[in-house]
PDB file of N, CA and C in Angstrom:
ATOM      1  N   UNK A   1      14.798  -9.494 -16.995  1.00  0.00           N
ATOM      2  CA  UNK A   1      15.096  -8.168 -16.514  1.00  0.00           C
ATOM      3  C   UNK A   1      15.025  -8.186 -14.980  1.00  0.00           C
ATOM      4  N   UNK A   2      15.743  -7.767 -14.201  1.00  0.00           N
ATOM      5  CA  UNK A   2      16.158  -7.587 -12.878  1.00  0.00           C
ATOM      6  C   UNK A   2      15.370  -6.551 -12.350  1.00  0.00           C
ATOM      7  N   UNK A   3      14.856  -6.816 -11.427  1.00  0.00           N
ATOM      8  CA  UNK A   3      13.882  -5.966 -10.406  1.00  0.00           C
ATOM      9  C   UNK A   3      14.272  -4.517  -9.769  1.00  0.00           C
ATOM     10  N   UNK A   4      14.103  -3.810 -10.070  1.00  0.00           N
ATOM     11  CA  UNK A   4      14.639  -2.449  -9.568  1.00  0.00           C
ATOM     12  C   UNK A   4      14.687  -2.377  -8.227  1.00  0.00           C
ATOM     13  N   UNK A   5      15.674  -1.544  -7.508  1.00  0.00           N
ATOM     14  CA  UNK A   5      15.413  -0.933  -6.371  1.00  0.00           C
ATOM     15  C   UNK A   5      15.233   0.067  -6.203  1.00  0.00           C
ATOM     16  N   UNK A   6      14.568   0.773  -7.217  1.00  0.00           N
ATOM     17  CA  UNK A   6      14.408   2.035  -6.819  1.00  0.00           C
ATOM     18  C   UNK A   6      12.730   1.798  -7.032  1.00  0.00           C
ATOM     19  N   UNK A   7      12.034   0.964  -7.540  1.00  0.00           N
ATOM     20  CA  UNK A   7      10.772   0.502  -7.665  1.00  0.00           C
ATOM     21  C   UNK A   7      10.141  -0.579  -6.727  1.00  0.00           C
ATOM     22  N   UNK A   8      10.253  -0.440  -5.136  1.00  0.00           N
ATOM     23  CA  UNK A   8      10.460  -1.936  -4.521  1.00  0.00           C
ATOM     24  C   UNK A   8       8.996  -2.188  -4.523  1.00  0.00           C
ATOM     25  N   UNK A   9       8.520  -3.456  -4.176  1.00  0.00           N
ATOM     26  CA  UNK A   9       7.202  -3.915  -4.088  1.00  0.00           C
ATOM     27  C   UNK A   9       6.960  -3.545  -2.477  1.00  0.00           C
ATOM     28  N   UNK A  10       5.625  -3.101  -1.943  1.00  0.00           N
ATOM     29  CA  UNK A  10       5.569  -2.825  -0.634  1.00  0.00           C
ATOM     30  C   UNK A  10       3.710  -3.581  -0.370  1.00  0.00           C
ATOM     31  N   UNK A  11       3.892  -3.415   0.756  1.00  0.00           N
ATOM     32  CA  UNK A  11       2.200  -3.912   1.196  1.00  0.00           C
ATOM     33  C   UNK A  11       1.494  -2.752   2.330  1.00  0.00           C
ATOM     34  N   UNK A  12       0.136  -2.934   1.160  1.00  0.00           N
ATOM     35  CA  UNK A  12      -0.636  -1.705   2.281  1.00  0.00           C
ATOM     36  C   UNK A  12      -1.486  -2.476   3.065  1.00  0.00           C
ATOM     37  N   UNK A  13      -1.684  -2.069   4.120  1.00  0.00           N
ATOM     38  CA  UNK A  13      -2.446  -2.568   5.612  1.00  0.00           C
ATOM     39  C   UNK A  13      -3.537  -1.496   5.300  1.00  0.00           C
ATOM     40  N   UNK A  14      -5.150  -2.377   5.610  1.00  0.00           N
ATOM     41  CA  UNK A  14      -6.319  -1.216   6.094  1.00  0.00           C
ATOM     42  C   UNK A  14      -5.925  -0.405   7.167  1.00  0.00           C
ATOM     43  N   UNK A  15      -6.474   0.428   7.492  1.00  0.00           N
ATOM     44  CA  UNK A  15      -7.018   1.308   8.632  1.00  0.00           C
ATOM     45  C   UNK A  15      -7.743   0.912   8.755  1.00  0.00           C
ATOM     46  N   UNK A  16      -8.175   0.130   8.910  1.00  0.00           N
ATOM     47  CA  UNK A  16      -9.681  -0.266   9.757  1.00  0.00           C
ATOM     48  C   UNK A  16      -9.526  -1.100  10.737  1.00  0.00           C
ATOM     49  N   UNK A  17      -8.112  -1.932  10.463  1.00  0.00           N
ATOM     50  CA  UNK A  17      -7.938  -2.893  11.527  1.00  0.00           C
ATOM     51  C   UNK A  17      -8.559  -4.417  11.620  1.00  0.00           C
ATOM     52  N   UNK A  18      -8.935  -4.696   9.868  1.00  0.00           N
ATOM     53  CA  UNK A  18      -9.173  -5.505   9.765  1.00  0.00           C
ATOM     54  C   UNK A  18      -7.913  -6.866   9.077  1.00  0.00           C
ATOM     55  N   UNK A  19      -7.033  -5.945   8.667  1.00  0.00           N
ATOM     56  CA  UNK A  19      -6.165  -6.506   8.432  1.00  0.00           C
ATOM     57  C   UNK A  19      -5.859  -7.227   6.727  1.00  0.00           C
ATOM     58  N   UNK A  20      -6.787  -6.582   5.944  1.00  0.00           N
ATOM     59  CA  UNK A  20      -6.672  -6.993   5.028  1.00  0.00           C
ATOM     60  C   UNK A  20      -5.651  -5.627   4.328  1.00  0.00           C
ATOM     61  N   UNK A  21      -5.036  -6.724   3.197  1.00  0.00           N
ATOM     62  CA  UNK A  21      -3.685  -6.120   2.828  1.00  0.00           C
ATOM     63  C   UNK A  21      -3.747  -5.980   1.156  1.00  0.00           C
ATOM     64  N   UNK A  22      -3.170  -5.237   0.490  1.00  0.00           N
ATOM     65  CA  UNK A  22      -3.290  -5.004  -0.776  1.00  0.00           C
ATOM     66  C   UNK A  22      -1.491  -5.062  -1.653  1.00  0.00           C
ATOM     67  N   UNK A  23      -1.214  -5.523  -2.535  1.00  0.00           N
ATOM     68  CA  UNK A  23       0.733  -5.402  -3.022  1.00  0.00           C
ATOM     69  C   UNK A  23       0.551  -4.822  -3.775  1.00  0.00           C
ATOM     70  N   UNK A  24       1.498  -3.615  -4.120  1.00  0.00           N
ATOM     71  CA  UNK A  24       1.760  -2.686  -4.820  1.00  0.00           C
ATOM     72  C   UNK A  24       2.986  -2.138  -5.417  1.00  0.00           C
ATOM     73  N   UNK A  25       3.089  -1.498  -6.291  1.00  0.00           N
ATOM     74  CA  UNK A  25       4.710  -1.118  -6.289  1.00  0.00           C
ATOM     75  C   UNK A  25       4.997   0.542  -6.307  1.00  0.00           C
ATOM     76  N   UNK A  26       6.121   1.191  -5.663  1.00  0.00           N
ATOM     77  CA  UNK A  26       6.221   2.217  -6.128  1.00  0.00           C
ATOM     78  C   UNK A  26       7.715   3.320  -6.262  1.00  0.00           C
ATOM     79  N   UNK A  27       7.126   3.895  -6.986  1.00  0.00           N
ATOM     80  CA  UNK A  27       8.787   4.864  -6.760  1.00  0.00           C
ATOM     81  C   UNK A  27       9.262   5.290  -5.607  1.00  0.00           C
ATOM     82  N   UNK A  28      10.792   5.550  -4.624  1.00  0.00           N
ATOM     83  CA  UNK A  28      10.972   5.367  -4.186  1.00  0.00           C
ATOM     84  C   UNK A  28      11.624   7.364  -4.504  1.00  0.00           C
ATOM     85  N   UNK A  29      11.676   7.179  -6.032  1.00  0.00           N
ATOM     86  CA  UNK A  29      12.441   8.681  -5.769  1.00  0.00           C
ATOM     87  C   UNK A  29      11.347  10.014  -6.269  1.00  0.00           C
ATOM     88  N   UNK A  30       9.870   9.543  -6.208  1.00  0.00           N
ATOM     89  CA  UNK A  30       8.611  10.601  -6.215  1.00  0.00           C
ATOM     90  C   UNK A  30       7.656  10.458  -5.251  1.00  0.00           C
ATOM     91  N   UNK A  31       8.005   9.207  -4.298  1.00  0.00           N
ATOM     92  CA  UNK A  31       7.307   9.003  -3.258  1.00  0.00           C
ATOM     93  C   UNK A  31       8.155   8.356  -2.053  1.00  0.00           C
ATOM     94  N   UNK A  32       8.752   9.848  -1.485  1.00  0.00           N
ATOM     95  CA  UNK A  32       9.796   9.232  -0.332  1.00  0.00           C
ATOM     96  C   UNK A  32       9.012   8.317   0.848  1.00  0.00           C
ATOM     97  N   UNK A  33       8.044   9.668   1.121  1.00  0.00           N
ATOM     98  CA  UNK A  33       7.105   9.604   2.419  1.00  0.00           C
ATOM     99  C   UNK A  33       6.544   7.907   2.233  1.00  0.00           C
ATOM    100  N   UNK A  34       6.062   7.503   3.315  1.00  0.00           N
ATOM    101  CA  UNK A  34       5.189   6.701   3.637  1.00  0.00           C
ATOM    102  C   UNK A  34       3.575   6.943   2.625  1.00  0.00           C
ATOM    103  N   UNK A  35       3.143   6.019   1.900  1.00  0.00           N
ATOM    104  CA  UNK A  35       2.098   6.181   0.999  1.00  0.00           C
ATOM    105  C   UNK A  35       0.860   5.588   1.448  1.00  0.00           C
ATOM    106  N   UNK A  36      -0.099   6.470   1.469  1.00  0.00           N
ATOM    107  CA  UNK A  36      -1.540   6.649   1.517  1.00  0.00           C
ATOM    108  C   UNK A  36      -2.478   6.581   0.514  1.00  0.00           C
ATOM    109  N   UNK A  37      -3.354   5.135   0.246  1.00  0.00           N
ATOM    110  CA  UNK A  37      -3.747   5.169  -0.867  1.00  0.00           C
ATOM    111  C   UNK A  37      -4.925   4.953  -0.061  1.00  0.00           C
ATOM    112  N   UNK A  38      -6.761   5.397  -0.712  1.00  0.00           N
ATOM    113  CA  UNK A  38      -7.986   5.383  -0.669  1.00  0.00           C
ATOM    114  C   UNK A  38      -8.339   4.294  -1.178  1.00  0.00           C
ATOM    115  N   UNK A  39      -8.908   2.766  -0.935  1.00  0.00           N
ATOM    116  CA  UNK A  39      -9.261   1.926  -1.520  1.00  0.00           C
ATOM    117  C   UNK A  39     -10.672   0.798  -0.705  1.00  0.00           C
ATOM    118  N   UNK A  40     -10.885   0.015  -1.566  1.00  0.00           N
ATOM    119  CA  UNK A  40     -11.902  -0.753  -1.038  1.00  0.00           C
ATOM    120  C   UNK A  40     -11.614  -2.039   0.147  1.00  0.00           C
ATOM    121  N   UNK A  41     -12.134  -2.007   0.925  1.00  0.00           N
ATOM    122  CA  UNK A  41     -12.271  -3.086   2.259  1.00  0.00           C
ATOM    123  C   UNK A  41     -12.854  -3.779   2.092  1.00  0.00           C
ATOM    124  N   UNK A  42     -12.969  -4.809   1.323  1.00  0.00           N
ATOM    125  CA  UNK A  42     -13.949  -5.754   1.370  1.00  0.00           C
ATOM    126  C   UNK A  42     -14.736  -6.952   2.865  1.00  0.00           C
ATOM    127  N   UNK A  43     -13.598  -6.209   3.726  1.00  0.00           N
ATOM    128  CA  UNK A  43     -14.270  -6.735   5.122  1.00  0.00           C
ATOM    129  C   UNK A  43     -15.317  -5.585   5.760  1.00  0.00           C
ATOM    130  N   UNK A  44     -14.990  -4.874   5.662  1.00  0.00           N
ATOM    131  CA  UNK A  44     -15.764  -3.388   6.107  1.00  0.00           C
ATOM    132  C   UNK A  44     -17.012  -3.187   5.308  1.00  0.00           C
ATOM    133  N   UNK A  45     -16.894  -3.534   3.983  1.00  0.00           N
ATOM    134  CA  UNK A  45     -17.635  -3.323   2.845  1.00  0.00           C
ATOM    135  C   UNK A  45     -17.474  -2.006   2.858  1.00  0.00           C
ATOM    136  N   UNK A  46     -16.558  -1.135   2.315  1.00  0.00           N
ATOM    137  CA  UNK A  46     -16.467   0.237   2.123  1.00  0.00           C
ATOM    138  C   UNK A  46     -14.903   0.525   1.759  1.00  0.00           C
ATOM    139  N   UNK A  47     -14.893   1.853   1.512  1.00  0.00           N
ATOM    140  CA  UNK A  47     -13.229   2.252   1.088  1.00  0.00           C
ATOM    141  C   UNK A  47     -12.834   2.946   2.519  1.00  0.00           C
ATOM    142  N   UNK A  48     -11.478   3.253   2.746  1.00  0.00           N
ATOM    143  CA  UNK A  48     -10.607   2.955   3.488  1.00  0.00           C
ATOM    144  C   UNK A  48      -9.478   3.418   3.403  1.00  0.00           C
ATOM    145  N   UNK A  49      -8.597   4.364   4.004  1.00  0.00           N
ATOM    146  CA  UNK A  49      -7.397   4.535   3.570  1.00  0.00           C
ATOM    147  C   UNK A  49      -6.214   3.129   3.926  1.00  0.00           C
ATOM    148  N   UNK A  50      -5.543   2.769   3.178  1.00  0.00           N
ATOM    149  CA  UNK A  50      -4.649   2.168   3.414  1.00  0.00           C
ATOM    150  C   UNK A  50      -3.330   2.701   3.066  1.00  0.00           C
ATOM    151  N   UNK A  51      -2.571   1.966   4.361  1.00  0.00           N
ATOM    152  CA  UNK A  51      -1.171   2.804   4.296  1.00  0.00           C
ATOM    153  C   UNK A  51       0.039   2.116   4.611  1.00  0.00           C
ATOM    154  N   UNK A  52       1.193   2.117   3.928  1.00  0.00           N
ATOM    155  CA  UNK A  52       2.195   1.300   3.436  1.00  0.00           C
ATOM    156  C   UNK A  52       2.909   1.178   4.756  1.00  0.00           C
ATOM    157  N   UNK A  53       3.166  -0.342   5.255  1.00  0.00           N
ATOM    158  CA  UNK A  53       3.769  -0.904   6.172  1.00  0.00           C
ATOM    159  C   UNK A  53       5.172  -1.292   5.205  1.00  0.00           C
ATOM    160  N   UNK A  54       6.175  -1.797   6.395  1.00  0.00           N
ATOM    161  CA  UNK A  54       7.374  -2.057   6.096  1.00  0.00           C
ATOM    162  C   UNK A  54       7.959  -2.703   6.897  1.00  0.00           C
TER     163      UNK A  54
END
């Protein structure tokens, strides 16, 4: 089965500036905006918003 484009794979960058990165996938036609997900930093030791680079 062939990979959607309307589902592309993207990568989230911390906010913290540590640079650790997380792969994800998402809809493209319920999530136009740029996506903001709350997750764990394991460099920081804490959660973190991370937010989808491109």
């Amino acid at each position: 089965m062939a990979r959607s484009e309307l589902r592309p794979v993207i990568g989230l960058r911390s906010t913290a500036g540590t640079g650790y990165t997380y792969v994800t996938r998402k809809n493209r036609r319920t999530d136009a905006d740029r996506l903001v997900l709350r997750k764990y930093d394991p460099v920081v030791g804490r959660h973190v918003g991370f937010r989808e680079e491109r």
